[in-house]
Protein backbone atom coordinates (compact mmCIF):
# COMPACT_ATOMS: atom_id res chain seq x y z
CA UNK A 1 -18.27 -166.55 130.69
CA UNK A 2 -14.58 -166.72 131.36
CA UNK A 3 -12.10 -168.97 132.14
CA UNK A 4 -13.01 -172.09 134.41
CA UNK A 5 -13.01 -171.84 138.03
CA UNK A 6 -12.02 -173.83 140.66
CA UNK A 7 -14.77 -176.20 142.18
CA UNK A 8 -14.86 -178.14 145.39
CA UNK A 9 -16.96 -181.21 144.44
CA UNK A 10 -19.18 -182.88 147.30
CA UNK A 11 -16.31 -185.55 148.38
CA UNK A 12 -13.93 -182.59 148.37
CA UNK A 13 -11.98 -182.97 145.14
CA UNK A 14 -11.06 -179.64 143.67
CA UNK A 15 -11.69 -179.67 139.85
CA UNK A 16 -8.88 -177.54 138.21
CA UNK A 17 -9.19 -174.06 137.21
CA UNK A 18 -7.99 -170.53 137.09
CA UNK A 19 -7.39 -170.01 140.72
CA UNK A 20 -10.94 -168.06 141.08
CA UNK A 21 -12.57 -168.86 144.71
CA UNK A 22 -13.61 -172.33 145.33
CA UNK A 23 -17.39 -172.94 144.68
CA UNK A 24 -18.76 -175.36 146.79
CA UNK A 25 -21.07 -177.96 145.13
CA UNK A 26 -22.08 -179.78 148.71
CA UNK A 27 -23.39 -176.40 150.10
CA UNK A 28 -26.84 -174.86 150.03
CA UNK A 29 -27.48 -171.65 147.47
CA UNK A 30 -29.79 -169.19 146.83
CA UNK A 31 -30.63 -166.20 144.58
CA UNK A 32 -29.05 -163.00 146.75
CA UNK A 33 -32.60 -161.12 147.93
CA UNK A 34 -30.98 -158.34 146.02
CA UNK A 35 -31.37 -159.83 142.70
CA UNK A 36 -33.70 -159.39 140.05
CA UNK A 37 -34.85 -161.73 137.65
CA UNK A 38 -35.99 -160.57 134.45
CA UNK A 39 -37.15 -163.90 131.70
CA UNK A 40 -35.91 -162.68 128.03
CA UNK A 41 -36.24 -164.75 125.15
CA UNK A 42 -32.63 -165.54 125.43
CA UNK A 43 -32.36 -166.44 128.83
CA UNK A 44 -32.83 -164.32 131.60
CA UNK A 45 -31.08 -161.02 133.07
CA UNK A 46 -29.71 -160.48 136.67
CA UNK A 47 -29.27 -156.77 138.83
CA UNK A 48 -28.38 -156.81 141.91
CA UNK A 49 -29.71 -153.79 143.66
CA UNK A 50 -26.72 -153.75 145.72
CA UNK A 51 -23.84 -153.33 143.62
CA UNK A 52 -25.92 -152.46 140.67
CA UNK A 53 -24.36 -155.10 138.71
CA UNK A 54 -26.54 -157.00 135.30
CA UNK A 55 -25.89 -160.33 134.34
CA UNK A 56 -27.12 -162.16 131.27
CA UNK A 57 -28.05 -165.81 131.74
CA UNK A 58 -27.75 -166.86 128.22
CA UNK A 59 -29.03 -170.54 128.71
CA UNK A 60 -32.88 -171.62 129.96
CA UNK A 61 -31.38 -174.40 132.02
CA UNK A 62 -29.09 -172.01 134.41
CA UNK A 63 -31.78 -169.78 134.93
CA UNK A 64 -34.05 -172.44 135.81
CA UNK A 65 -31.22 -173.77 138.15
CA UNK A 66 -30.26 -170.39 139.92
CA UNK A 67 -34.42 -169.92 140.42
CA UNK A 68 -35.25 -173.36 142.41
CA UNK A 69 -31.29 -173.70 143.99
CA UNK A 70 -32.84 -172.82 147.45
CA UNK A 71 -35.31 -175.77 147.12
CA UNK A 72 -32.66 -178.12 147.20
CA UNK A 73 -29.75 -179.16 149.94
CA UNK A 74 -26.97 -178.42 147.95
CA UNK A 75 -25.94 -177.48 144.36
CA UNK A 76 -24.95 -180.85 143.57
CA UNK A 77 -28.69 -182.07 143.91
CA UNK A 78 -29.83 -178.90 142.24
CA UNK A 79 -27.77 -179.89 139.17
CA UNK A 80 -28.86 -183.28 139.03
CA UNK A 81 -32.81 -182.54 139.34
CA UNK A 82 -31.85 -180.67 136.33
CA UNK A 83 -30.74 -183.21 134.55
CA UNK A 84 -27.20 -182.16 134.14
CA UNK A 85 -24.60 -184.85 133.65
CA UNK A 86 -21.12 -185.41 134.14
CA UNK A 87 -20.03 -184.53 131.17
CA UNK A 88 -22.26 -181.24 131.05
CA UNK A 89 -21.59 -180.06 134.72
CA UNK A 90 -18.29 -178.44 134.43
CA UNK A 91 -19.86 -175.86 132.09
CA UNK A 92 -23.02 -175.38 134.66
CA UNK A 93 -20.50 -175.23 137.77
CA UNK A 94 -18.35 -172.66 136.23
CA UNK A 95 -21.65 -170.64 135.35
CA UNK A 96 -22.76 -170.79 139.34
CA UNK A 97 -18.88 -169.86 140.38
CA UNK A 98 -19.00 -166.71 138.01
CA UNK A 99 -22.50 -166.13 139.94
CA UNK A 100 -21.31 -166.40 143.14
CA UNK A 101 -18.67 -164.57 142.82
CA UNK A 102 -20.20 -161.66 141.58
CA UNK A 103 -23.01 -162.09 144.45
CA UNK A 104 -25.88 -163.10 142.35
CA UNK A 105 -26.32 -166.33 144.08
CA UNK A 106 -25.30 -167.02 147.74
CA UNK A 107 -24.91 -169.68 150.56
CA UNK A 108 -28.29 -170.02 152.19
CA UNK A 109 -27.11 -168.94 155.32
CA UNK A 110 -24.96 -165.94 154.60
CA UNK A 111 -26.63 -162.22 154.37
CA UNK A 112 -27.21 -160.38 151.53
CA UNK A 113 -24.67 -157.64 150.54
């Protein structure tokens, strides 16, 4: 991963960063319909069928996260069910920004591209 992104936290605080799009912790994601999950014993690796883009998640928890973020209301509460804390989230939410912005995950109700 690169450098940290910005993140807009549910109450609306931006958490500093490198000036990348704003991820948004109080909306609903999903995995894009596009993507492909692969399980290695590392982690996991992404393509999206759209862009033909690969990912590697190089950490069990994220890929567990990115899998069940459409089960919960928002990426906040996705987070916390997995037992990320405070001190631990920045690393998680910068891991979801670099996701969204390369389309792997999306808001619930947007399209896939």
């Amino acid at each position: 991963m690169s450098a940290p992104a910005s993140a807009t936290h549910p109450g609306g605080q931006q958490a500093a960063g490198a000036g990348a799009a704003a991820f948004d912790l109080g909306a609903a994601w999903r995995l894009n319909p596009k993507v492909a999950v692969r399980p290695e014993p590392f982690g996991a690796l992404l393509y999206h069928f759209g862009t033909r883009k690969l990912s590697f998640l190089k950490n069990t928890t994220v890929v567990g996260i990115v899998q069940t973020l459409q089960d919960f209301p928002d990426a906040d509460s996705a987070l916390t069910a997995a037992g990320i804390d405070a001190a631990a989230r920045p690393l998680y939410v910068q891991a979801l920004t670099a996701l969204a912005d390369s389309g792997m995950i999306i808001r619930l109700q947007e399209p896939a591209q």
